[in-house]
N, C-alpha and C. Protein backbone atom coordinates (compact mmCIF):
# COMPACT_ATOMS: atom_id res chain seq x y z
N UNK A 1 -6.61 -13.87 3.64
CA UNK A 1 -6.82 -13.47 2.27
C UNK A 1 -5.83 -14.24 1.41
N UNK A 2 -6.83 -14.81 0.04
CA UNK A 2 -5.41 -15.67 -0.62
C UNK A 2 -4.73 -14.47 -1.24
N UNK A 3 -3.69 -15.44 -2.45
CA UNK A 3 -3.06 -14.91 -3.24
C UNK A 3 -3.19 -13.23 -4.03
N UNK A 4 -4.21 -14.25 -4.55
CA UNK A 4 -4.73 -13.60 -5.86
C UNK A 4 -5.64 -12.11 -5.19
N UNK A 5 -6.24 -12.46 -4.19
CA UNK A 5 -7.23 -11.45 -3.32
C UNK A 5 -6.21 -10.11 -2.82
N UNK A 6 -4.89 -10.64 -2.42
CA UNK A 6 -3.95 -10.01 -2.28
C UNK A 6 -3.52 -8.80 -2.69
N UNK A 7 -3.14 -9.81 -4.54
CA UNK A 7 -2.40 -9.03 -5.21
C UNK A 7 -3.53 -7.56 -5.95
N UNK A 8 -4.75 -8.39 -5.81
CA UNK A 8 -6.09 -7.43 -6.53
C UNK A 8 -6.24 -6.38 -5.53
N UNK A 9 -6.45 -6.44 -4.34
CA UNK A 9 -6.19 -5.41 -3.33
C UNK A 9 -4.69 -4.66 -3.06
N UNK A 10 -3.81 -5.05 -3.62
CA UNK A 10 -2.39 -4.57 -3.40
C UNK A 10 -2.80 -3.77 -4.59
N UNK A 11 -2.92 -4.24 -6.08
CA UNK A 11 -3.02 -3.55 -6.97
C UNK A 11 -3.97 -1.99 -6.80
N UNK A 12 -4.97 -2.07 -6.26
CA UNK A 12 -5.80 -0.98 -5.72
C UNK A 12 -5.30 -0.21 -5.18
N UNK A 13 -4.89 -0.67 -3.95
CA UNK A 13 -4.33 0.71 -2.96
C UNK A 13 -2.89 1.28 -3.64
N UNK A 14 -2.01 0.60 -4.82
CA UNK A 14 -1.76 1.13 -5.11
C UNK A 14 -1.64 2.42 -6.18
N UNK A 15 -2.48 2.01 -6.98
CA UNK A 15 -3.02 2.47 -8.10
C UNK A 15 -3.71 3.56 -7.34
N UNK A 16 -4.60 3.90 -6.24
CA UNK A 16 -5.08 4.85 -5.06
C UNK A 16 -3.51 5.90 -4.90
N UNK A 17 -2.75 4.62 -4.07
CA UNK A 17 -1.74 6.23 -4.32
C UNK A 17 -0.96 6.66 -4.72
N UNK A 18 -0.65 5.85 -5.95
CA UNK A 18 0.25 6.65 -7.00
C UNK A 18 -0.68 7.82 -7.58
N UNK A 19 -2.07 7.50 -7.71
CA UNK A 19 -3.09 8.42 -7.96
C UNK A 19 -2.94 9.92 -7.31
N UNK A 20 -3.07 9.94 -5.66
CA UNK A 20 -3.43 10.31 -4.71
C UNK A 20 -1.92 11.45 -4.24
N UNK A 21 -0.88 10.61 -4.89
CA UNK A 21 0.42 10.96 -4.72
C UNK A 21 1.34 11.55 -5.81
N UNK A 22 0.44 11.43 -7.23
CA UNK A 22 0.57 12.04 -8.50
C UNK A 22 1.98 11.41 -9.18
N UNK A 23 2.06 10.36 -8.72
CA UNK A 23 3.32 9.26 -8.96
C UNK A 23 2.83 8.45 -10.64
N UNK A 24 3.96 8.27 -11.41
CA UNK A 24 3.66 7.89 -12.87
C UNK A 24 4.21 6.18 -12.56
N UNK A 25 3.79 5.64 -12.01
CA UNK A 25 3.97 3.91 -11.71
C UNK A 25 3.23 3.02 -12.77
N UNK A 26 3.67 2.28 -12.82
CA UNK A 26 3.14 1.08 -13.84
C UNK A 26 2.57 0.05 -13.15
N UNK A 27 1.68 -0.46 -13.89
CA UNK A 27 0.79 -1.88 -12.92
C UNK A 27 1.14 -2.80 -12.25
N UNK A 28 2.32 -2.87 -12.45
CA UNK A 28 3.27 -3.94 -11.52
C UNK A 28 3.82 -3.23 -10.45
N UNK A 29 4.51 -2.03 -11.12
CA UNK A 29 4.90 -0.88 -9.56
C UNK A 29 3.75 -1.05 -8.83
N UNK A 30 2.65 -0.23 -9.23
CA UNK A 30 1.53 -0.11 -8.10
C UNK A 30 1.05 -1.55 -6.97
N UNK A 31 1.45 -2.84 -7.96
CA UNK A 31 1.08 -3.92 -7.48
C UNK A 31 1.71 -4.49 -5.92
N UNK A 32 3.05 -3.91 -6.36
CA UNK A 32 4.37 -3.87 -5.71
C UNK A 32 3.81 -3.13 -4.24
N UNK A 33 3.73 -1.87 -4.64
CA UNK A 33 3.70 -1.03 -4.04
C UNK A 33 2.42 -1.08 -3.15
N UNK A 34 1.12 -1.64 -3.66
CA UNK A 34 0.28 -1.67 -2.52
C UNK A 34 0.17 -3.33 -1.39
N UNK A 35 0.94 -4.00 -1.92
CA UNK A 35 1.14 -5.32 -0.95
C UNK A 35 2.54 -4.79 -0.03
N UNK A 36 3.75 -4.31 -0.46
CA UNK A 36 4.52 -3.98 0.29
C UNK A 36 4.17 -2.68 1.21
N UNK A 37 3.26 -2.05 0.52
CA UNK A 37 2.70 -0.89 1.74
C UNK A 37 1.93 -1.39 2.49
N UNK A 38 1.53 -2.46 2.35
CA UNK A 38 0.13 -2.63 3.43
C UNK A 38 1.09 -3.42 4.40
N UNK A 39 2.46 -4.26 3.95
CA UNK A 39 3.08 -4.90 5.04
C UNK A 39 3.66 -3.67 6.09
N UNK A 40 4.30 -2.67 5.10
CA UNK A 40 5.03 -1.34 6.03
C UNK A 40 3.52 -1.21 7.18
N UNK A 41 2.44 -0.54 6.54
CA UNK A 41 2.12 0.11 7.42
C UNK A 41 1.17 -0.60 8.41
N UNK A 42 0.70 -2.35 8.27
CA UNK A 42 0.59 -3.05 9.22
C UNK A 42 1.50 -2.99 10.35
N UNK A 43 2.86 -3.05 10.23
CA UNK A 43 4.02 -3.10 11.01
C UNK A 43 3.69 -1.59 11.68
N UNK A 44 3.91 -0.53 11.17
CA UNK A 44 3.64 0.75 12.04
C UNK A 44 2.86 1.06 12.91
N UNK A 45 1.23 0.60 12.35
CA UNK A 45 0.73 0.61 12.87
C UNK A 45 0.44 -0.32 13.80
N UNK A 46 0.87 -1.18 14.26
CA UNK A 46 1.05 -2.62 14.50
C UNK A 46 1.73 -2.03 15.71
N UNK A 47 2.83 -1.10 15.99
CA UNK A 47 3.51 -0.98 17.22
C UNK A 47 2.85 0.29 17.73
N UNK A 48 1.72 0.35 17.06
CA UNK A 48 1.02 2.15 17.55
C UNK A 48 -0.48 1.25 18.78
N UNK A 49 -0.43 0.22 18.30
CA UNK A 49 -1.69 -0.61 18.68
C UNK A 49 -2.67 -0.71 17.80
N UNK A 50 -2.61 -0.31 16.20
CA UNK A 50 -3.81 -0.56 15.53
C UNK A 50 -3.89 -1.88 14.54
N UNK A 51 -4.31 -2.14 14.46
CA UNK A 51 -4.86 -3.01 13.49
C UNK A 51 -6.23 -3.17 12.41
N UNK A 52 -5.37 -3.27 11.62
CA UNK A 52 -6.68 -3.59 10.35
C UNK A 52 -7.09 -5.11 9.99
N UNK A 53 -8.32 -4.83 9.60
CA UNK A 53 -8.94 -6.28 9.31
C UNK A 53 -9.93 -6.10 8.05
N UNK A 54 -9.97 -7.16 7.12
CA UNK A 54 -11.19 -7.25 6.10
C UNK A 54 -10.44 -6.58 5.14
N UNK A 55 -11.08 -6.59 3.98
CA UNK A 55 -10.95 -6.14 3.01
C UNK A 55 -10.80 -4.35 2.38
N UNK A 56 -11.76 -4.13 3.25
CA UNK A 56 -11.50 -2.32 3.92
C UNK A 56 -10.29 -1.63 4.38
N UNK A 57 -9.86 -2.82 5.62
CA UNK A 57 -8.69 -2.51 6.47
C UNK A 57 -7.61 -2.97 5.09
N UNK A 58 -7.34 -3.74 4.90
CA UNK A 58 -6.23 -4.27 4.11
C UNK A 58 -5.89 -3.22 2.70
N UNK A 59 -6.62 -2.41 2.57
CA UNK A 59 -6.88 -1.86 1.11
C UNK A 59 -6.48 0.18 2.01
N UNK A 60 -7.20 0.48 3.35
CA UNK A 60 -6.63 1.43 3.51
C UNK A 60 -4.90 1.55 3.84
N UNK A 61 -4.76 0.28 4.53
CA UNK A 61 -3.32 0.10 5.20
C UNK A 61 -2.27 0.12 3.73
N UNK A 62 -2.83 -1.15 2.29
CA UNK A 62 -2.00 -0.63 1.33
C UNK A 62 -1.91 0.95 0.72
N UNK A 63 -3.39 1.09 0.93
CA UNK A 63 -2.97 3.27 0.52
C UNK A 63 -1.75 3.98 1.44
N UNK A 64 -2.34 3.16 2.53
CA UNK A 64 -1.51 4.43 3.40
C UNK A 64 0.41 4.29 3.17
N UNK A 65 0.60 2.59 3.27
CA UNK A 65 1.98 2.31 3.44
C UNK A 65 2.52 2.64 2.03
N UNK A 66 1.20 2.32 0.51
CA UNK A 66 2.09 2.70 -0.71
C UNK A 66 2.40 4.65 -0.59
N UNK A 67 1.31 4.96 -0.21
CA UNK A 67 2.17 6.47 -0.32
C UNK A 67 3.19 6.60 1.08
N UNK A 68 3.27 5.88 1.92
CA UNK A 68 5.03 6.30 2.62
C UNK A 68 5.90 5.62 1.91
N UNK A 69 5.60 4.79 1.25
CA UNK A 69 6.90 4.55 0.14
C UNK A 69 6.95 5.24 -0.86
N UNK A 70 5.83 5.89 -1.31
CA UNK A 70 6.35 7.23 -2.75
C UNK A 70 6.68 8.14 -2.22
N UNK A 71 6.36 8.85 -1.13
CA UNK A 71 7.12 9.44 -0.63
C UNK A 71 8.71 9.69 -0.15
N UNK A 72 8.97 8.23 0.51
CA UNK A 72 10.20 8.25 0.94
C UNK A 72 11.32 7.95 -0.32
N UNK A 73 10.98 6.94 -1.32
CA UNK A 73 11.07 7.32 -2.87
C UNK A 73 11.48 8.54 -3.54
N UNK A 74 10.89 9.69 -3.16
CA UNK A 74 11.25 10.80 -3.59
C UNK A 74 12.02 11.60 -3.08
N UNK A 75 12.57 11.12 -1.79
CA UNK A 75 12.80 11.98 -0.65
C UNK A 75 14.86 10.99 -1.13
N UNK A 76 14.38 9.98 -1.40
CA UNK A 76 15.86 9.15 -1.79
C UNK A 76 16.60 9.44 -2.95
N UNK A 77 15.80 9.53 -4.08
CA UNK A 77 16.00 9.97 -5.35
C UNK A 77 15.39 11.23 -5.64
């Protein structure tokens, strides 16, 4: 997936769970937040044996990893 496909799917899953997670993030947070969640929870799931693929996979893995980072976010501050 390029760049840009990336950041449009990062932007989604996060915007999903700041939604989902009732988090007040801005379009760049969420942007943030669903490319760096999809790396977290590739990696997790990654040592569990799962893997995601496509555009589906890449977009649940950013939901899932942006809300363990709003979570753990809240749990810090």
């Amino acid at each position: 997936m390029g760049i840009i496909g990336s950041i449009i799917i990062g932007g989604l899953a996060g915007w999903f769970a700041s939604m989902f997670m009732k988090s007040d993030t801005g379009i760049l947070m969420n942007i943030i937040l669903g490319i760096v969640g999809a790396a977290v929870a590739g990696f997790l799931f990654g040592l569990l044996g799962v893997s995601f693929s496509g555009i589906l996979g890449y977009l649940i893995a950013g939901f899932i990893g942006a809300s363990i980072l709003i979570a753990v976010g809240r749990k810090v501050f």
